[in-house]
N, C-alpha and C. Protein backbone atom coordinates (compact mmCIF):
# COMPACT_ATOMS: atom_id res chain seq x y z
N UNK A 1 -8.58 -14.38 -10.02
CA UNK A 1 -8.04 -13.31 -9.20
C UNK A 1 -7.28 -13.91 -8.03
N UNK A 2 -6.05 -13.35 -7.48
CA UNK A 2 -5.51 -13.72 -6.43
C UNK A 2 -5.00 -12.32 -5.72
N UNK A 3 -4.88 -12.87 -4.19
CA UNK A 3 -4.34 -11.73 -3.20
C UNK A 3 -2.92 -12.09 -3.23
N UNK A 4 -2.03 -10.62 -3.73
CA UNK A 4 -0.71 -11.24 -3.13
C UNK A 4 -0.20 -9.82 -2.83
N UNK A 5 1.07 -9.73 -2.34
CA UNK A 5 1.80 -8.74 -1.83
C UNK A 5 2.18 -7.68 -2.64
N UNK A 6 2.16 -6.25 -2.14
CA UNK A 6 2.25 -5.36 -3.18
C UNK A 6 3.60 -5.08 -2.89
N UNK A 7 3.77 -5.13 -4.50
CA UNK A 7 5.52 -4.74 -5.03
C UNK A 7 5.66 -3.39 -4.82
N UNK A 8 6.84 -3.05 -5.76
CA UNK A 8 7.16 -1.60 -5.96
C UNK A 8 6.28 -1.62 -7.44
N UNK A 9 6.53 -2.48 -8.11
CA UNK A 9 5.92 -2.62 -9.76
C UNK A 9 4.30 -2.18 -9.67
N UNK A 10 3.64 -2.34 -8.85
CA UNK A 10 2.29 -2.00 -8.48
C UNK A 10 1.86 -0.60 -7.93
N UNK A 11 3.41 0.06 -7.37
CA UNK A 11 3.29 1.32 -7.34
C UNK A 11 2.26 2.17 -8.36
N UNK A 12 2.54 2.20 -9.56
CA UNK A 12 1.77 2.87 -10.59
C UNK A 12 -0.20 2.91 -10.69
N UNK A 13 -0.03 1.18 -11.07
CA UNK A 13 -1.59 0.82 -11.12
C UNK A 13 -2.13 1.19 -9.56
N UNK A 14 -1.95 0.74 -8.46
CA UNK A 14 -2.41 1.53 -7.65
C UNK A 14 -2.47 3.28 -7.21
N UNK A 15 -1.49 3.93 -7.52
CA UNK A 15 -1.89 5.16 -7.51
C UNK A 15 -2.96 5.37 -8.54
N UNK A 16 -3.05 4.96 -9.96
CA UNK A 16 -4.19 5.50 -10.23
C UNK A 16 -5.46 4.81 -9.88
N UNK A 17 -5.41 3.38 -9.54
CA UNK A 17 -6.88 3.05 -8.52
C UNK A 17 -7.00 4.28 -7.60
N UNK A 18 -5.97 4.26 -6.82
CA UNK A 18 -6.72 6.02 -5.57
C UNK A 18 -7.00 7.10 -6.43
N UNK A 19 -6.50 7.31 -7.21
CA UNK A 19 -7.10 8.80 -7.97
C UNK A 19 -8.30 8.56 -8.42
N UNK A 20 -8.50 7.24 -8.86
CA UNK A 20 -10.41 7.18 -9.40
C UNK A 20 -10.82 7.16 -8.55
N UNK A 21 -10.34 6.29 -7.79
CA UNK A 21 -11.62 5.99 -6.67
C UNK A 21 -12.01 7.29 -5.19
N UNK A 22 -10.67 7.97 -5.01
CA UNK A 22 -10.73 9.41 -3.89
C UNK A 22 -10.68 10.27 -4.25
N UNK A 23 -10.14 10.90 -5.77
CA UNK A 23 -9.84 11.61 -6.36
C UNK A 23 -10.49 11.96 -7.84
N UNK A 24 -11.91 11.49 -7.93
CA UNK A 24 -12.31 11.55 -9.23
C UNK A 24 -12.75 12.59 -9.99
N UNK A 25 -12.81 13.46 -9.95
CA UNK A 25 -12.94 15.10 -9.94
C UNK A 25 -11.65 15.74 -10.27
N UNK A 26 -11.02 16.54 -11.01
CA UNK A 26 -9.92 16.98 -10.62
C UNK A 26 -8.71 16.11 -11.38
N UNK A 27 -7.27 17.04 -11.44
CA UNK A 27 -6.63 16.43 -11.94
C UNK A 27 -5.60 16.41 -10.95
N UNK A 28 -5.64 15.23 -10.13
CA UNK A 28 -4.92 14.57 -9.46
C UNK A 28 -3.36 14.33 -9.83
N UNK A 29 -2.00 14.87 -9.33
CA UNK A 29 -0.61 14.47 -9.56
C UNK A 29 -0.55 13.06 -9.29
N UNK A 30 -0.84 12.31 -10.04
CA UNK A 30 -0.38 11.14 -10.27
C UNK A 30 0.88 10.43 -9.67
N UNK A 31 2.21 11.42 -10.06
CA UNK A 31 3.66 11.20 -9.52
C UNK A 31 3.96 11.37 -7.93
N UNK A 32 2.54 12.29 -7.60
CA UNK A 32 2.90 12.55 -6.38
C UNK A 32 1.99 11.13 -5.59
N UNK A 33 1.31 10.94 -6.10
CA UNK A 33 0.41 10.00 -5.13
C UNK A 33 1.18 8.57 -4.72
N UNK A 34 2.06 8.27 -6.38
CA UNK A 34 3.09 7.40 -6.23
C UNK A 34 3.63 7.54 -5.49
N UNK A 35 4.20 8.48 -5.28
CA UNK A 35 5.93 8.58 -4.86
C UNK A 35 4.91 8.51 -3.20
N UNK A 36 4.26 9.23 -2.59
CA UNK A 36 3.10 8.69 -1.73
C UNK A 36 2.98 7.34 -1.25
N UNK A 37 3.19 6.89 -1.67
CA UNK A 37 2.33 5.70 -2.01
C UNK A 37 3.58 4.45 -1.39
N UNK A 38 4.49 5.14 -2.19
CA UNK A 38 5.59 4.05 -1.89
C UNK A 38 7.10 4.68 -1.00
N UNK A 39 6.22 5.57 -0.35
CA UNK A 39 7.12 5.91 0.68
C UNK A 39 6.43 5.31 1.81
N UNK A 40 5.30 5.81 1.69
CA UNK A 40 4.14 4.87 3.27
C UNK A 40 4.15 3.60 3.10
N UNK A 41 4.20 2.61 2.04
CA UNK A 41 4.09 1.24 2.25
C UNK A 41 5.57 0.84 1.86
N UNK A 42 5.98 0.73 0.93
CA UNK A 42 7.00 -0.01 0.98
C UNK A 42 8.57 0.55 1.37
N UNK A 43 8.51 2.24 1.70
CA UNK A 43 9.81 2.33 2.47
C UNK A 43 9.94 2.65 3.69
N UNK A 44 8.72 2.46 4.23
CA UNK A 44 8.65 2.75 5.77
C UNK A 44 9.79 1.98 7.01
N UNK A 45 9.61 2.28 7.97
CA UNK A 45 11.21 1.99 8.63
C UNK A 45 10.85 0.70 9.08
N UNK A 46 9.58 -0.19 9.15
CA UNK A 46 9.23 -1.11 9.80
C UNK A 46 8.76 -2.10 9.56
N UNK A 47 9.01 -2.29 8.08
CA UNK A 47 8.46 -3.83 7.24
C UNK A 47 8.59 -4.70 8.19
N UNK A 48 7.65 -5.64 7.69
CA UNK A 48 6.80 -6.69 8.11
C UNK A 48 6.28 -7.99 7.29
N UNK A 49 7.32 -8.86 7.48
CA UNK A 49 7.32 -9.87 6.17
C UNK A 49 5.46 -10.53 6.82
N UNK A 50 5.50 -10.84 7.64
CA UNK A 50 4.28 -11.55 8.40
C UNK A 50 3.06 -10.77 8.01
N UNK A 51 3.12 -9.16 7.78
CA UNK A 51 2.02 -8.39 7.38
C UNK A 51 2.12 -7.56 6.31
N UNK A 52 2.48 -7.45 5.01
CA UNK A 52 2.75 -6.85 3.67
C UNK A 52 1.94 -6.75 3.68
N UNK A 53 1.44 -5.19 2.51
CA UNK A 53 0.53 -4.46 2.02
C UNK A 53 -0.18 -5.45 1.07
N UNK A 54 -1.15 -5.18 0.44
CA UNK A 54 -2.03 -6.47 -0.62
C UNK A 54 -2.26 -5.76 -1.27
N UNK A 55 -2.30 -6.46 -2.79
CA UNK A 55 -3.18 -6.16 -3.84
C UNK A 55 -3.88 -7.61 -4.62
N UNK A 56 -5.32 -6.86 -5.30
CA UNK A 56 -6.03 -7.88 -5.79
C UNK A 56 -5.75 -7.86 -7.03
N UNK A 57 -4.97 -9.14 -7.25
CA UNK A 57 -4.56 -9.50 -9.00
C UNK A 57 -5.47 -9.99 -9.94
N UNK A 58 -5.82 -9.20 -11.05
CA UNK A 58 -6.66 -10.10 -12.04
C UNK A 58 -6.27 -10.20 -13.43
N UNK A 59 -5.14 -11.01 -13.07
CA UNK A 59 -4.45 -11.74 -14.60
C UNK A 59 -3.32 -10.55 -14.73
N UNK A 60 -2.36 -9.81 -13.75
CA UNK A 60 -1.76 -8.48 -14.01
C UNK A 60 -2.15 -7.03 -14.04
N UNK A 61 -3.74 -7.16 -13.45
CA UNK A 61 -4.46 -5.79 -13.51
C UNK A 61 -4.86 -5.82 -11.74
N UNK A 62 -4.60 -4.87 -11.16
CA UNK A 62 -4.59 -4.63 -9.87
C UNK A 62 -6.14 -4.28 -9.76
N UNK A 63 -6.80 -4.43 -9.01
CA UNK A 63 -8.21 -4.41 -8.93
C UNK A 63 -8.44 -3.65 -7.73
N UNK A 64 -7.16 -3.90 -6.46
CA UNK A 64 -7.89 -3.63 -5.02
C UNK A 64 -6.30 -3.31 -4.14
N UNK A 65 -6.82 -2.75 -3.37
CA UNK A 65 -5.31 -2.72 -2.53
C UNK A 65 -5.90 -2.40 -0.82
N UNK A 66 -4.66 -2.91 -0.11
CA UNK A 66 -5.08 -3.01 1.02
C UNK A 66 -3.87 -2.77 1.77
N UNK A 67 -3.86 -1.36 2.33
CA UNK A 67 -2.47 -1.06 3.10
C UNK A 67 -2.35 -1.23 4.50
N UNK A 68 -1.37 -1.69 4.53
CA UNK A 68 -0.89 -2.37 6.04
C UNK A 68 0.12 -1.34 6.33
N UNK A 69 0.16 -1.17 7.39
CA UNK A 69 1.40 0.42 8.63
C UNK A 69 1.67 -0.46 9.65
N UNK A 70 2.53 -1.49 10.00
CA UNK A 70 2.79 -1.99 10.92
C UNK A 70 3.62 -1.42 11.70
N UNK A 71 3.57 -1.03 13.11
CA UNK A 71 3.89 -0.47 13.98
C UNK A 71 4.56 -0.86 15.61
N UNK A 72 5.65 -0.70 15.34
CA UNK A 72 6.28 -0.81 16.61
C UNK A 72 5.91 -0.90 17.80
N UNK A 73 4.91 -1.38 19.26
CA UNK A 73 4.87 -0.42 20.28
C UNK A 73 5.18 -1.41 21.14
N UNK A 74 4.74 -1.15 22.37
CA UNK A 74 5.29 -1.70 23.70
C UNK A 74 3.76 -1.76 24.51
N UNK A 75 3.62 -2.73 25.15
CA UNK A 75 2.21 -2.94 26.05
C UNK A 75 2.31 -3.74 26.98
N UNK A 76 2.78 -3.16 28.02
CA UNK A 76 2.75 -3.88 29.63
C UNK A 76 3.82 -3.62 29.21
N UNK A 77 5.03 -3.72 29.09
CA UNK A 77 6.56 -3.42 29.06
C UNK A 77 6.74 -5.12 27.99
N UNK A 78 6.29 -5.43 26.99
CA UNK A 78 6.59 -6.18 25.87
C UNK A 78 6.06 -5.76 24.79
N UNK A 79 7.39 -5.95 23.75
CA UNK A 79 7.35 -5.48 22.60
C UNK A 79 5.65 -5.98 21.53
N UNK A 80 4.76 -5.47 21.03
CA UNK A 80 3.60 -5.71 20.39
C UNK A 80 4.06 -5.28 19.08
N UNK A 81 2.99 -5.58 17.71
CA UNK A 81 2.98 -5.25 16.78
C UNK A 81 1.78 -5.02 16.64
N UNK A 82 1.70 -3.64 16.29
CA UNK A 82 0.27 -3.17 16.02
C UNK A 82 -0.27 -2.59 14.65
């Protein structure tokens, strides 16, 4: 298994990791969780090569994911990343 950065290609297998795992009951829109999914992590206005979203690889099967929102702000009057 390895940690590496989540693609757009991982879009899929991770939406349905969240539907089992938050959503297990029920028939969950799938397309929507995607499209979800990869509007909050990978088209957000504020990528962050230093902090990318993760997923846990096992041989091409996504196991785990770990979302990162890196955020713009200001503290004492210098720019932070939060």
């Amino acid at each position: 298994m390895i940690v590496r950065e989540f693609v757009d290609e991982d879009v899929p297998a991770v939406a349905d990791l969240f539907c089992r795992v938050f959503r297990p009951r029920g028939n969950p829109n799938r397309a929507a969780v995607a499209g979800h999914l990869r509007d909050v992590y990978l088209d957000h206005p504020w990528p962050d090569a230093d902090g990318p979203s993760l997923v846990l690889d096992d041989e091409g099967h996504v196991k785990g994911f770990f979302g990162v929102l890196p955020f713009p702000m200001r503290f004492r009057g210098r720019p932070i990343r939060a």
